[in-house]
C-alpha atoms as a PDB file:
ATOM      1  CA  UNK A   1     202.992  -9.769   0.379  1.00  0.00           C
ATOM      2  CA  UNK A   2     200.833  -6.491   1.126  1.00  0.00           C
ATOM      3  CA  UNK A   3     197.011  -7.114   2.041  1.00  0.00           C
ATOM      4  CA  UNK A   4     194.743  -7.687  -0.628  1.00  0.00           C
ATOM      5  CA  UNK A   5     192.254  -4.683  -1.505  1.00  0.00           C
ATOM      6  CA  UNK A   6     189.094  -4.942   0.641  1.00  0.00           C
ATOM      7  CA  UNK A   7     186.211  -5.931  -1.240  1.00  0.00           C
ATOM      8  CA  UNK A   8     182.727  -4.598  -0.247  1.00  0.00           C
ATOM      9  CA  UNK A   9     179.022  -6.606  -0.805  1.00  0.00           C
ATOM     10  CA  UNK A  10     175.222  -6.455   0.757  1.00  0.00           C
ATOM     11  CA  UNK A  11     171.780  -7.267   0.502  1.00  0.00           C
ATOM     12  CA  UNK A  12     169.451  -4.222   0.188  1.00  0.00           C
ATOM     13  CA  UNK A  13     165.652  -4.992   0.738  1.00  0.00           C
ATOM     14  CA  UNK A  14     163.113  -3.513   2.895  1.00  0.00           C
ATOM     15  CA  UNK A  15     162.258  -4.657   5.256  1.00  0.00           C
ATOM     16  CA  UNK A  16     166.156  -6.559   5.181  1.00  0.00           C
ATOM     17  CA  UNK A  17     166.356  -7.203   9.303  1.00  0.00           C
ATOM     18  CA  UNK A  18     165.308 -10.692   8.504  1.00  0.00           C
ATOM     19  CA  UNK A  19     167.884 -11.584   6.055  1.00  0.00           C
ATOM     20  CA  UNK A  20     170.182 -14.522   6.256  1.00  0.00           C
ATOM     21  CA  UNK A  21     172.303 -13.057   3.596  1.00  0.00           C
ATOM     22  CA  UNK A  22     175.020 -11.791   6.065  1.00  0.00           C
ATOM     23  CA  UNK A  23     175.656 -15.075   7.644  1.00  0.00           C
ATOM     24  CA  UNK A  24     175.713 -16.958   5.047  1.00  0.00           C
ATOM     25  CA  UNK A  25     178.276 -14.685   3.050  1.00  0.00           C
ATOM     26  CA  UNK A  26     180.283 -14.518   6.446  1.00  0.00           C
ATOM     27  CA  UNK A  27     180.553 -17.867   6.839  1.00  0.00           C
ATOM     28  CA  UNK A  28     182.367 -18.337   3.543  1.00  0.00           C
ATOM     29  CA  UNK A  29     184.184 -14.745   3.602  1.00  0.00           C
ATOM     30  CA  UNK A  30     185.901 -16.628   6.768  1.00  0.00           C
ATOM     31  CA  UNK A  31     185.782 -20.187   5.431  1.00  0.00           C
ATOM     32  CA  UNK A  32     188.005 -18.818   2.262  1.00  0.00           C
ATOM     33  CA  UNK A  33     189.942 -16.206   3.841  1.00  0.00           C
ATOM     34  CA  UNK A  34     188.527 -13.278   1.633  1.00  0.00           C
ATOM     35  CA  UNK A  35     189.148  -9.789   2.747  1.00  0.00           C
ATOM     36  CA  UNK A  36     185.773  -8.293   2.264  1.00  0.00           C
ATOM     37  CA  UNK A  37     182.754  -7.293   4.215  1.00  0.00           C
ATOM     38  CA  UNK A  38     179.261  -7.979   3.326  1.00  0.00           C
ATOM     39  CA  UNK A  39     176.383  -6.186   5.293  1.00  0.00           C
ATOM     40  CA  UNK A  40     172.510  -5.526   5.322  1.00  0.00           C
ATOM     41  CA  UNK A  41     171.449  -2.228   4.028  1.00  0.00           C
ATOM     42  CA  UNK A  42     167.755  -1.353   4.187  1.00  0.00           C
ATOM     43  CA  UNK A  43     166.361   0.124   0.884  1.00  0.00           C
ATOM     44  CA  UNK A  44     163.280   1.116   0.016  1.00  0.00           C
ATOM     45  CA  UNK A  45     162.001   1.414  -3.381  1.00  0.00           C
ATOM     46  CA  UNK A  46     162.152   5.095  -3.505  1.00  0.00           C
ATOM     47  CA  UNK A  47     165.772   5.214  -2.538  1.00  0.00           C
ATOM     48  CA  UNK A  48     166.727   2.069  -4.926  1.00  0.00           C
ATOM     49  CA  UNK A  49     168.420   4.055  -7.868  1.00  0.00           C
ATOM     50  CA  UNK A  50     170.991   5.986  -5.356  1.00  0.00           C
ATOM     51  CA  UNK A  51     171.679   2.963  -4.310  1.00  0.00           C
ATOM     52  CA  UNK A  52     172.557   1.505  -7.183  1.00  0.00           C
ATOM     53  CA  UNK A  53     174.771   4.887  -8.028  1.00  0.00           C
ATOM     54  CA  UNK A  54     176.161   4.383  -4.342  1.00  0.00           C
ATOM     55  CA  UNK A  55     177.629   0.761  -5.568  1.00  0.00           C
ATOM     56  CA  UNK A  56     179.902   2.469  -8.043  1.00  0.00           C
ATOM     57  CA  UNK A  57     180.884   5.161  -6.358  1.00  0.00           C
ATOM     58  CA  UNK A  58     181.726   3.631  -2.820  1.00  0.00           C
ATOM     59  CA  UNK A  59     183.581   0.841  -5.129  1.00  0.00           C
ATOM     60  CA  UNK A  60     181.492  -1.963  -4.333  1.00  0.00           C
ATOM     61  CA  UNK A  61     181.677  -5.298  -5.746  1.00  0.00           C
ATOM     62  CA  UNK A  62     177.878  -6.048  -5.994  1.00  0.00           C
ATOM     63  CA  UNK A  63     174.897  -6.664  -3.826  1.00  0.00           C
ATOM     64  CA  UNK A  64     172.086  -9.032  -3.634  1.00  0.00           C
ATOM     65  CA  UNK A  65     168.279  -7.363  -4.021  1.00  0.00           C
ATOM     66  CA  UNK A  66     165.530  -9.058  -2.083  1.00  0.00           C
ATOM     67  CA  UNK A  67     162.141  -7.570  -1.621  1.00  0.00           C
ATOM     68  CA  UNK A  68     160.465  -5.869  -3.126  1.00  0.00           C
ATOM     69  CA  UNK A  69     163.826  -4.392  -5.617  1.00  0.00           C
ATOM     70  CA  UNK A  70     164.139  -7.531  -8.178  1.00  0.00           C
ATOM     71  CA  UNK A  71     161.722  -6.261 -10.686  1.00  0.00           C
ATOM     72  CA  UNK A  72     162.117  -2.820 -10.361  1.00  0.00           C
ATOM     73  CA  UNK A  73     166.393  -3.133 -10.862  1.00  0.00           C
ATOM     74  CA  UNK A  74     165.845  -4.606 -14.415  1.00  0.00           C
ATOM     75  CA  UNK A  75     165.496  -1.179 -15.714  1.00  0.00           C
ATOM     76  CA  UNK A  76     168.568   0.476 -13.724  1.00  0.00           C
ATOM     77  CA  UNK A  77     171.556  -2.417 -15.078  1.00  0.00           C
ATOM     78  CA  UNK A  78     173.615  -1.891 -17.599  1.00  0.00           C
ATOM     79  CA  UNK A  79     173.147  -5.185 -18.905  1.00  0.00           C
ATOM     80  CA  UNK A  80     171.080  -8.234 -18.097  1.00  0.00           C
ATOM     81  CA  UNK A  81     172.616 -12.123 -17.985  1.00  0.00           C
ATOM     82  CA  UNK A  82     170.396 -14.489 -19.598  1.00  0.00           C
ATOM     83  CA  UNK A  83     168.679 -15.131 -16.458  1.00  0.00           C
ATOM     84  CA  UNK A  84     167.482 -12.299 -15.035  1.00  0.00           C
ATOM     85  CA  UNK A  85     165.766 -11.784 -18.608  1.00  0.00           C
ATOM     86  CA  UNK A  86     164.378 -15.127 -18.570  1.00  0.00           C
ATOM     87  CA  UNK A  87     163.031 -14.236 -14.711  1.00  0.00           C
ATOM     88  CA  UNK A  88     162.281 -10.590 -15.517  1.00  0.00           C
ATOM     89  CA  UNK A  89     163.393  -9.691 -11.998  1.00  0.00           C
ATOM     90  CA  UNK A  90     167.110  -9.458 -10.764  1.00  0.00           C
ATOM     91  CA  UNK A  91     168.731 -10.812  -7.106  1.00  0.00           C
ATOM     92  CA  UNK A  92     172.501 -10.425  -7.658  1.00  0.00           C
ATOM     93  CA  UNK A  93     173.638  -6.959  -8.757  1.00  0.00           C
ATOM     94  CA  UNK A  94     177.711  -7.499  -9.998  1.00  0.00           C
ATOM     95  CA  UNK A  95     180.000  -3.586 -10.439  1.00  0.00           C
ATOM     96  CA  UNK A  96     182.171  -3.759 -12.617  1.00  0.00           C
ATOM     97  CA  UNK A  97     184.227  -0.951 -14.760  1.00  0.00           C
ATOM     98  CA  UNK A  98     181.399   1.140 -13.202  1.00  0.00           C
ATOM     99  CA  UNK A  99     178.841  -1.145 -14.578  1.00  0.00           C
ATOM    100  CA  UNK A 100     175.776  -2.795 -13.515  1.00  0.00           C
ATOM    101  CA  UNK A 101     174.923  -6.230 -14.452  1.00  0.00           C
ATOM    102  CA  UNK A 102     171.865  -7.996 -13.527  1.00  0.00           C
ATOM    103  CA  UNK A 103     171.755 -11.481 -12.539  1.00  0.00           C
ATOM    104  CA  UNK A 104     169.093 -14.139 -11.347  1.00  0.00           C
ATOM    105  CA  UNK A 105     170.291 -17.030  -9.404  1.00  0.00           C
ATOM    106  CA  UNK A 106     166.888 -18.126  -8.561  1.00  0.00           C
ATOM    107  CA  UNK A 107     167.021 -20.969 -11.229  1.00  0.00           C
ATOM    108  CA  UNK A 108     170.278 -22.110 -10.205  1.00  0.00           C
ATOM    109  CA  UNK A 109     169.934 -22.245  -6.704  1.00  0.00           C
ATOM    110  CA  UNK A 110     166.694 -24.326  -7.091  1.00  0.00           C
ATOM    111  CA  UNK A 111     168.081 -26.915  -9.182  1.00  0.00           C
ATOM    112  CA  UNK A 112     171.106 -27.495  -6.889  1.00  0.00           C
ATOM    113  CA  UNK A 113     168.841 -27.814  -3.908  1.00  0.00           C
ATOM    114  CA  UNK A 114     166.689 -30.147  -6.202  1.00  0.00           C
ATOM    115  CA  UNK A 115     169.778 -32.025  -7.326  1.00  0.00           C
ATOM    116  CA  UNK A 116     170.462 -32.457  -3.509  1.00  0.00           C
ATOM    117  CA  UNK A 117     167.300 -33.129  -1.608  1.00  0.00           C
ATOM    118  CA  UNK A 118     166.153 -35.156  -4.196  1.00  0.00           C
ATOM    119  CA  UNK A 119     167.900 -36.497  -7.549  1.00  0.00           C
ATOM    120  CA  UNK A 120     165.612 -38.995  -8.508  1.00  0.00           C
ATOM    121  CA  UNK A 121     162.895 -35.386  -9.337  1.00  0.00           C
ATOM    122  CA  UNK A 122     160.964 -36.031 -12.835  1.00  0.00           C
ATOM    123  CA  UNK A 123     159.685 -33.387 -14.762  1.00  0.00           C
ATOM    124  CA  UNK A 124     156.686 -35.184 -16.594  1.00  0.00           C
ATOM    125  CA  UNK A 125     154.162 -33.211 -15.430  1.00  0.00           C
ATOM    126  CA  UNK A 126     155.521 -29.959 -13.168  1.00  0.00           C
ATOM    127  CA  UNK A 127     152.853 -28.066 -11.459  1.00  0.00           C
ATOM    128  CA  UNK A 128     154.119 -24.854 -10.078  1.00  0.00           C
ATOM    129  CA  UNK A 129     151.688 -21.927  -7.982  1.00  0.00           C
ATOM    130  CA  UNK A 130     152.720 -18.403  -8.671  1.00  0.00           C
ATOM    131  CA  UNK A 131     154.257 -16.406 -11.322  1.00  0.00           C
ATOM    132  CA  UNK A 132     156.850 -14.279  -9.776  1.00  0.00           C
ATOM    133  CA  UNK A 133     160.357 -13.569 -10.674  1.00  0.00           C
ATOM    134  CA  UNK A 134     161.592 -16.811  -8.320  1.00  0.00           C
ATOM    135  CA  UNK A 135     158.827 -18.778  -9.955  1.00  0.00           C
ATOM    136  CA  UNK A 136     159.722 -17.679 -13.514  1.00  0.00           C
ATOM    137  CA  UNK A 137     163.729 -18.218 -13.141  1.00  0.00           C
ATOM    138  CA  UNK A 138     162.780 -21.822 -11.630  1.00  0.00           C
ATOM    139  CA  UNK A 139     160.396 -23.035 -14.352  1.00  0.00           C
ATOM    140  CA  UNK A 140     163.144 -21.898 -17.242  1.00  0.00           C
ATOM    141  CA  UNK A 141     165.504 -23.922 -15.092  1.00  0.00           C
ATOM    142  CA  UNK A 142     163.196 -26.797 -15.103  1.00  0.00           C
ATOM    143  CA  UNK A 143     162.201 -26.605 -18.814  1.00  0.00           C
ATOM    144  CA  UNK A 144     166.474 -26.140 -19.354  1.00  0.00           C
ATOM    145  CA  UNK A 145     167.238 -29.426 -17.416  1.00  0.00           C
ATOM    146  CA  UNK A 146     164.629 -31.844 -19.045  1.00  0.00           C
ATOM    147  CA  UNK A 147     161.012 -31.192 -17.286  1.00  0.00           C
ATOM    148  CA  UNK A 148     158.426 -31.916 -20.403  1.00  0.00           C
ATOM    149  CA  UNK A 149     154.791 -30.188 -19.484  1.00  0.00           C
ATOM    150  CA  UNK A 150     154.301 -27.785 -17.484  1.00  0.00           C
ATOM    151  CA  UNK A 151     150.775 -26.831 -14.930  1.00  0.00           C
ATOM    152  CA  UNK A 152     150.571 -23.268 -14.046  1.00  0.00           C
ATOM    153  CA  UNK A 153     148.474 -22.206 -11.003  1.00  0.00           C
ATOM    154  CA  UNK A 154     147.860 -18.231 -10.098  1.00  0.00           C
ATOM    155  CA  UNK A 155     145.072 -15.891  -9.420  1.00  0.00           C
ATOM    156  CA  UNK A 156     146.223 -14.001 -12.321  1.00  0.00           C
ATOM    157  CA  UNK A 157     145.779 -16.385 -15.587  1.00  0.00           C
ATOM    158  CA  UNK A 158     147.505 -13.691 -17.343  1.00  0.00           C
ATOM    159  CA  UNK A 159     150.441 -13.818 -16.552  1.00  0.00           C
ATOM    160  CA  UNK A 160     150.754 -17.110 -16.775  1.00  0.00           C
ATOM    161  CA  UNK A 161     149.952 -16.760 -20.085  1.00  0.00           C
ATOM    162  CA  UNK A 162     152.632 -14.832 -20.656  1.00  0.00           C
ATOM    163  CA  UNK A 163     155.082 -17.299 -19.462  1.00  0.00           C
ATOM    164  CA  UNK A 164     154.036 -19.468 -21.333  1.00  0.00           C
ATOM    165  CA  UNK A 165     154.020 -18.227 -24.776  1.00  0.00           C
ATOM    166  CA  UNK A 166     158.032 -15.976 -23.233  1.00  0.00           C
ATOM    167  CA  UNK A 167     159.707 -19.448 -22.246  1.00  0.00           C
ATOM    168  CA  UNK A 168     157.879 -21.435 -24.900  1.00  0.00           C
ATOM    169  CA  UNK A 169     156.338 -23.920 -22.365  1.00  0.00           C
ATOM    170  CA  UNK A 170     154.395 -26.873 -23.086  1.00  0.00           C
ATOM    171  CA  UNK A 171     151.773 -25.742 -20.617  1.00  0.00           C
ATOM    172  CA  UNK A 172     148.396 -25.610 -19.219  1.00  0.00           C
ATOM    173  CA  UNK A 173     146.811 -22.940 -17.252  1.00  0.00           C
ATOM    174  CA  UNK A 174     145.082 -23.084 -14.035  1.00  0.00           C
ATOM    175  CA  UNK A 175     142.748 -20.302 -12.498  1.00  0.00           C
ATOM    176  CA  UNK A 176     143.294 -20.325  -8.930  1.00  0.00           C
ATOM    177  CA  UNK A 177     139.581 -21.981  -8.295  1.00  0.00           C
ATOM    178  CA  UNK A 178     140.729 -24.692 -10.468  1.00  0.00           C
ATOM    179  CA  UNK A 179     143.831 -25.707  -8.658  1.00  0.00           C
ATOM    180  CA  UNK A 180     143.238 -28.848  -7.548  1.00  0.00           C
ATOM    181  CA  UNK A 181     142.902 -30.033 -10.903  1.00  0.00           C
ATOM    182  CA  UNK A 182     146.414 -29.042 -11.944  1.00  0.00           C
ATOM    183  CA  UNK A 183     147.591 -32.152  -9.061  1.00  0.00           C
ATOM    184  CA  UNK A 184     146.038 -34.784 -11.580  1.00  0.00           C
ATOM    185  CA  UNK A 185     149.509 -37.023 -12.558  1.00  0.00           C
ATOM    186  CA  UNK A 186     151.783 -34.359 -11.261  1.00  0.00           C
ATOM    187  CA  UNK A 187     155.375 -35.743 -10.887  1.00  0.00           C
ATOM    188  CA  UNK A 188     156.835 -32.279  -9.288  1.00  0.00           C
ATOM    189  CA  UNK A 189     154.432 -29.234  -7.051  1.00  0.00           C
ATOM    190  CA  UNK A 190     156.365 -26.429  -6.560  1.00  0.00           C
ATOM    191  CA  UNK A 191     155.216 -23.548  -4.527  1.00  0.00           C
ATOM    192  CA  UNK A 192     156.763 -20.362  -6.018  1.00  0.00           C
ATOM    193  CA  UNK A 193     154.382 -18.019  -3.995  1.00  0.00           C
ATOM    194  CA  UNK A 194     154.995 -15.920  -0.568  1.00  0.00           C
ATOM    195  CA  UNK A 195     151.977 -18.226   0.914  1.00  0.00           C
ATOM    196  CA  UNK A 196     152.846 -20.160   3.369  1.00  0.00           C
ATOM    197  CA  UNK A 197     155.428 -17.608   5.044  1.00  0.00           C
ATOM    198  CA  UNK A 198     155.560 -16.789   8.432  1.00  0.00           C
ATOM    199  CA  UNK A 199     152.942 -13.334   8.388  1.00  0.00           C
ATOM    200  CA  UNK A 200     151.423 -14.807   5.004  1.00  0.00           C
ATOM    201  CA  UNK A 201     148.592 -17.037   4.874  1.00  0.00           C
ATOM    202  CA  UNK A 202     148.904 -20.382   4.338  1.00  0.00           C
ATOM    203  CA  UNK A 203     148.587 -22.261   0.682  1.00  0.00           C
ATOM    204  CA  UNK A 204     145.503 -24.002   0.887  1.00  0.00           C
ATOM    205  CA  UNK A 205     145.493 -26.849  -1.420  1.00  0.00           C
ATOM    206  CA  UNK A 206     144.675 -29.875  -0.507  1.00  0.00           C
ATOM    207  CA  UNK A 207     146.775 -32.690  -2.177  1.00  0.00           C
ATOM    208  CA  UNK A 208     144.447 -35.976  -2.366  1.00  0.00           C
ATOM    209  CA  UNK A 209     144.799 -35.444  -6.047  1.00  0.00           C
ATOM    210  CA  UNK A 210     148.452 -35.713  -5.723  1.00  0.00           C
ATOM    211  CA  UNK A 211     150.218 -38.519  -7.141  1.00  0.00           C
ATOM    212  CA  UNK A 212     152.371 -40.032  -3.444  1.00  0.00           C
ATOM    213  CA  UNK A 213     155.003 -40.052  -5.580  1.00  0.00           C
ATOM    214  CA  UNK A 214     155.534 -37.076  -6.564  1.00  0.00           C
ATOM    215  CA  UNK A 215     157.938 -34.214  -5.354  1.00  0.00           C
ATOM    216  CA  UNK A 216     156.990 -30.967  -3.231  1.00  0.00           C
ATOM    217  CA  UNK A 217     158.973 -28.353  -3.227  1.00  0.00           C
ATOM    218  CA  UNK A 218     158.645 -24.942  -1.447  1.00  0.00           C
ATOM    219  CA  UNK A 219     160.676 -21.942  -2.254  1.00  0.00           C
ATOM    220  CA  UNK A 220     159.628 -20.533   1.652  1.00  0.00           C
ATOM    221  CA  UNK A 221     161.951 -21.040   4.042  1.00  0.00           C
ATOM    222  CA  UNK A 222     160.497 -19.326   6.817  1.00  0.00           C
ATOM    223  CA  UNK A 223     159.024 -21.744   8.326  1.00  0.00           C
ATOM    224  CA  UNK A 224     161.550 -24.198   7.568  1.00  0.00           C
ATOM    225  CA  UNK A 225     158.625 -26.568   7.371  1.00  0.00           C
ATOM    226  CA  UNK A 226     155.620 -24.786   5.685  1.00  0.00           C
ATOM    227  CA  UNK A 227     152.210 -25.999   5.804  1.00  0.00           C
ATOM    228  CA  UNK A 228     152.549 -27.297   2.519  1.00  0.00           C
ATOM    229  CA  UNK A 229     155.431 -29.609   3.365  1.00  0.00           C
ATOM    230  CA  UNK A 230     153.865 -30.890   6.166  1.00  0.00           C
ATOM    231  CA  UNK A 231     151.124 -32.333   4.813  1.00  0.00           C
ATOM    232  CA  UNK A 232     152.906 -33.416   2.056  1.00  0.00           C
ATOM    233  CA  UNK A 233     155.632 -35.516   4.304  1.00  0.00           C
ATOM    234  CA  UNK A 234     152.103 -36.354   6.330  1.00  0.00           C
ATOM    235  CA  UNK A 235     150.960 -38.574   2.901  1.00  0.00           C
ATOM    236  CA  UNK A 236     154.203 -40.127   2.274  1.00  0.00           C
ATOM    237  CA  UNK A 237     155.549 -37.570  -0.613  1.00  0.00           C
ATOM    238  CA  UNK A 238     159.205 -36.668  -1.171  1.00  0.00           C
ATOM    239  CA  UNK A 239     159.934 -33.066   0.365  1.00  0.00           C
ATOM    240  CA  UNK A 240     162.363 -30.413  -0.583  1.00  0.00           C
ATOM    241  CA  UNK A 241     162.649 -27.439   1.879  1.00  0.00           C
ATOM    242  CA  UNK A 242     163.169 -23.795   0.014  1.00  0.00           C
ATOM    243  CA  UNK A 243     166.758 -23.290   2.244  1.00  0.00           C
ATOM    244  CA  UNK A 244     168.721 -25.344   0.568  1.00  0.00           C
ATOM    245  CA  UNK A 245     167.243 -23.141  -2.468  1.00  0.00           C
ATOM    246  CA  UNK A 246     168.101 -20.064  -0.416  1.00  0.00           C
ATOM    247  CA  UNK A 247     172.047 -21.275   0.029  1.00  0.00           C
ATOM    248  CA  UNK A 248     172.647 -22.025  -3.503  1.00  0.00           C
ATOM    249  CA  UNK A 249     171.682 -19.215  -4.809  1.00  0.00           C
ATOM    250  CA  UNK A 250     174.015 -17.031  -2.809  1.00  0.00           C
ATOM    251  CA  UNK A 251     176.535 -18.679  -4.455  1.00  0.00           C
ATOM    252  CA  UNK A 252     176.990 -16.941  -7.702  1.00  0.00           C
ATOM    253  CA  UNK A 253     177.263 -13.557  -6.317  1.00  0.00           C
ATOM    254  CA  UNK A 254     180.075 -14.874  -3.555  1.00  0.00           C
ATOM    255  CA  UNK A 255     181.839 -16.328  -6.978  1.00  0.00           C
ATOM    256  CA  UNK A 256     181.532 -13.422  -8.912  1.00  0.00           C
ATOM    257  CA  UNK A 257     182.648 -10.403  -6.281  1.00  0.00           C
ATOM    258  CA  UNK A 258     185.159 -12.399  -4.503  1.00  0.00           C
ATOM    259  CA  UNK A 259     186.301 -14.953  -7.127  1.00  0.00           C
ATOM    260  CA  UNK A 260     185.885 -18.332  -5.179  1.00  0.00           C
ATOM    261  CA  UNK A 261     183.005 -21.044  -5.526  1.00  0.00           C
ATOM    262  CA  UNK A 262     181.896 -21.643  -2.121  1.00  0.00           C
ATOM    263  CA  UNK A 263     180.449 -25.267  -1.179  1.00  0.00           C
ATOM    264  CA  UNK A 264     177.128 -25.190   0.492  1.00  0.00           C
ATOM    265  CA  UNK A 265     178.290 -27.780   3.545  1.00  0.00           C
ATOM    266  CA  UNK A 266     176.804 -29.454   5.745  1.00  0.00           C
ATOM    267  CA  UNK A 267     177.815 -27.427   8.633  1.00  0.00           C
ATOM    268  CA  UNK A 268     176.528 -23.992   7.227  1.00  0.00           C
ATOM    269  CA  UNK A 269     173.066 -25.934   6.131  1.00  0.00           C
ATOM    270  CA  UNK A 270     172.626 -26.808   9.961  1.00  0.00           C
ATOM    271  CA  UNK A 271     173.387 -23.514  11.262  1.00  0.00           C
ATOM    272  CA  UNK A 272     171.181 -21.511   8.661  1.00  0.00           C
ATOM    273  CA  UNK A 273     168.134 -23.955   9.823  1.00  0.00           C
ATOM    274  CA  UNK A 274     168.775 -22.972  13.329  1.00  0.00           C
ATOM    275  CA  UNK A 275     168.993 -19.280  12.257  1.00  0.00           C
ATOM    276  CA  UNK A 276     165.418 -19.861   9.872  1.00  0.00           C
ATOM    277  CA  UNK A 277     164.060 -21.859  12.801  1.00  0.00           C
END
């Protein structure tokens, strides 16, 4: 049988040294036995639309966009899934016919980390800090699977707001001084915010307030074990680190360029928390 065609993928971002995409996608590329290649390619804003030109004409299958790219790619697709609308920012970029498509695997890749680290989550009362397009694509996911009321924390009320009243939330709003009021009977905290990671400052909430029960989740995983966690696994509440997030995103775009699911195992968890260590 002659060689299957080669099949081409990366992650653009800048800065994208510190990207565990490659790994990851090379670990299943040889798990599965795909012929394809999947590399880092630094992109800056400026140079994002080439890039996205470059995909079709150097026949690649797709990328993944990381910093700072998401929002700005939701005007250069050809069309949008239903997710990267919802999220209003896009992280898996899928060529096809010489189309663009936008996707946002945020959502997904939360709730299968969630589903993992801890199935017994409730969504009676989700507080979540920061409105970005990870934060968006994980409170839609939320509100999708069965979380009821929603607490939104960020130094913008705004754009809260706008959430809000876009995914139809039963909400309330929290300005940032106020945060520590949002905690009040919270079954689920969810830091969707860059604080906390590494060369960010830290998220300083203090979570006294916080039922001991309930979960705390960080999409950071750099530290593996943000401030945040600590303190909450210091009080006794349930923890769920922002790699296993991280892995389960990178699933849709290995499924959609190289036609395989991959499984997130054990084996590739341990050796992406050495790598984030």
């Amino acid at each position: 049988m002659p060689e299957a065609k080669l099949k081409q993928a990366c992650v653009m971002g800048w800065p994208i040294e510190h990207s565990l995409s490659p790994r990851i996608m090379g670990y299943w590329i040889a798990r599965h036995g795909v012929n394809a290649t999947y590399n880092a390619m630094p992109v800056t804003l400026d140079q994002l639309k080439d890039a996205m030109q470059m995909l079709i004409d150097s026949d690649y299958a797709g990328c993944n966009l990381t910093i700072p790219l998401k929002e700005e790619a939701m005007a250069l697709m050809d069309s949008h899934d239903d997710s990267a609308l919802v999220s209003g920012a896009i992280n898996t970029v899928v060529v096809k016919d010489g189309k663009l498509k936008g996707y946002n695997s945020d959502g997904f890749g939360f709730m299968e980390s969630l589903k993992s680290q801890f199935p017994e989550w409730r969504g009676d009362k989700v507080v979540v800090v920061g409105t970005g397009g990870a934060a968006r694509g994980v409170i839609s996911a939320l509100k999708n699977a069965g979380a009821e009321h929603f607490a939104l924390v960020n130094r913008t009320p705004e754009r809260a707001e706008k959430i809000v009243s876009g995914l139809e939330l039963n909400a309330e709003v929290f300005k940032w001084e106020d945060r520590q009021q949002a905690l009040s009977g919270a079954t689920m905290l969810v830091n969707g915010s860059s604080l906390g990671m590494i060369g960010q400052p830290p998220l300083e909430l203090d979570l006294s307030t916080l039922p001991p029960d309930a979960a705390v989740c960080d999409l950071v995983y750099r530290p593996l074990m943000t401030p945040l966690l600590m303190s909450a696994r210091a009080r006794g509440n349930p923890t769920v680190e922002g790699l296993g997030m991280l892995l389960n995103q990178a699933r849709l775009g290995f499924r959609e360029w190289f036609g395989q699911d991959p499984d997130v195992t054990l084996e590739l968890y341990e050796d992406m928390r050495k790598a984030a260590a």
